[in-house]
Protein backbone atom coordinates (compact mmCIF):
# COMPACT_ATOMS: atom_id res chain seq x y z
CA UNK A 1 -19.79 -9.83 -5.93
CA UNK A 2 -18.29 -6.27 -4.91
CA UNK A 3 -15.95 -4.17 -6.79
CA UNK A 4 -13.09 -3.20 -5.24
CA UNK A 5 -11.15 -0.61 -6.64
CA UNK A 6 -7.79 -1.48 -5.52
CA UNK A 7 -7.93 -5.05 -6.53
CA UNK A 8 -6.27 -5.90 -9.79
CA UNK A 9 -7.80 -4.96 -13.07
CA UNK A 10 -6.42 -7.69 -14.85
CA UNK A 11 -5.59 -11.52 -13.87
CA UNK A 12 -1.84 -11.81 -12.73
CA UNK A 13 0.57 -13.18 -15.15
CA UNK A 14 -1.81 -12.09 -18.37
CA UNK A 15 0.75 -10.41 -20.92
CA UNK A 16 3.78 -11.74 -19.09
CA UNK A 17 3.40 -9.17 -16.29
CA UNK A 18 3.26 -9.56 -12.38
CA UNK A 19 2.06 -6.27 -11.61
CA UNK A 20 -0.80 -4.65 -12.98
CA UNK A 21 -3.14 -1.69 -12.69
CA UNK A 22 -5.91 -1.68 -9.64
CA UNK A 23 -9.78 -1.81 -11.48
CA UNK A 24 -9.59 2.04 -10.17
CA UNK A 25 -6.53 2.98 -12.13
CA UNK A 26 -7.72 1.21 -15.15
CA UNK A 27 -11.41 3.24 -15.09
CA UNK A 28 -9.42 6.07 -14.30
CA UNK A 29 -7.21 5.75 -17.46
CA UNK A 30 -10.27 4.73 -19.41
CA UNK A 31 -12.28 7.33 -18.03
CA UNK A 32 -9.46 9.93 -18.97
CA UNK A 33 -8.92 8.67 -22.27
CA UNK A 34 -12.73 9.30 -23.26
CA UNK A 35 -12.38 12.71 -22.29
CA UNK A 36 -9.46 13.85 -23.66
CA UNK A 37 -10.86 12.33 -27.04
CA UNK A 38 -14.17 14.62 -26.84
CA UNK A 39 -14.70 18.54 -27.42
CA UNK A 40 -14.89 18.62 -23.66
CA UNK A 41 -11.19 17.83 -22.74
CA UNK A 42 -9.11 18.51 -25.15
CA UNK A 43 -6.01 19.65 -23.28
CA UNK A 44 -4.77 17.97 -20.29
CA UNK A 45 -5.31 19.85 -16.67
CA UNK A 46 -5.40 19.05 -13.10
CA UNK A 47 -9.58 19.11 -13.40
CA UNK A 48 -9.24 17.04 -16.22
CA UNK A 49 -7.65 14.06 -14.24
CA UNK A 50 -9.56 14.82 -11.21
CA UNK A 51 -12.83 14.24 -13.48
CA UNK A 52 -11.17 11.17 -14.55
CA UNK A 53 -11.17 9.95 -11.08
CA UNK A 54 -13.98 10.80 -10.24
CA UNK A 55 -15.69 9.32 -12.86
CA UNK A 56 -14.17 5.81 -11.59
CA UNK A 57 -14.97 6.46 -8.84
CA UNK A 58 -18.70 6.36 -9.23
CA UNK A 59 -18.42 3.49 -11.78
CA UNK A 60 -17.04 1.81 -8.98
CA UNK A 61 -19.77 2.91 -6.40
CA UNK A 62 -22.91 2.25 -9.01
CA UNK A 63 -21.66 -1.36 -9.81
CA UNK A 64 -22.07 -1.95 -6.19
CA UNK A 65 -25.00 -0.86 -6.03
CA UNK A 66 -26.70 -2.54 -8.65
CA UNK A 67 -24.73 -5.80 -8.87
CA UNK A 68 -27.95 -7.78 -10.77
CA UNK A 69 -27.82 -4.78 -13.92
């Protein structure tokens, strides 16, 4: 099965909520979060986030690639 970034990250309804954050935003945030908490990123910037995005952005691209890993 494909990943598709802008589908929901998490099952509608789960926690009470109707609207939730697309697989992209989610490894985005994720993404983010592991890099401010390293040496590398320790203050929020603009390349910061953009790294972040980046970074689920290939996530997103490799798991399609290699959907039987």
């Amino acid at each position: 099965m494909k990943t598709d970034g802008n589908d929901n990250a998490f099952q509608e309804g789960a926690l009470g909520r109707t609207n939730t954050l697309t697989k992209r935003e989610y490894f985005a945030a994720v993404a983010l979060q592991g890099i401010l908490s390293s040496n590398y990123g320790c203050q929020l910037d603009k390349d910061v986030v953009i790294n972040a995005v980046r970074q689920a952005d290939l996530l997103i691209e490799e798991l399609n690639k290699n959907e039987k890993i």
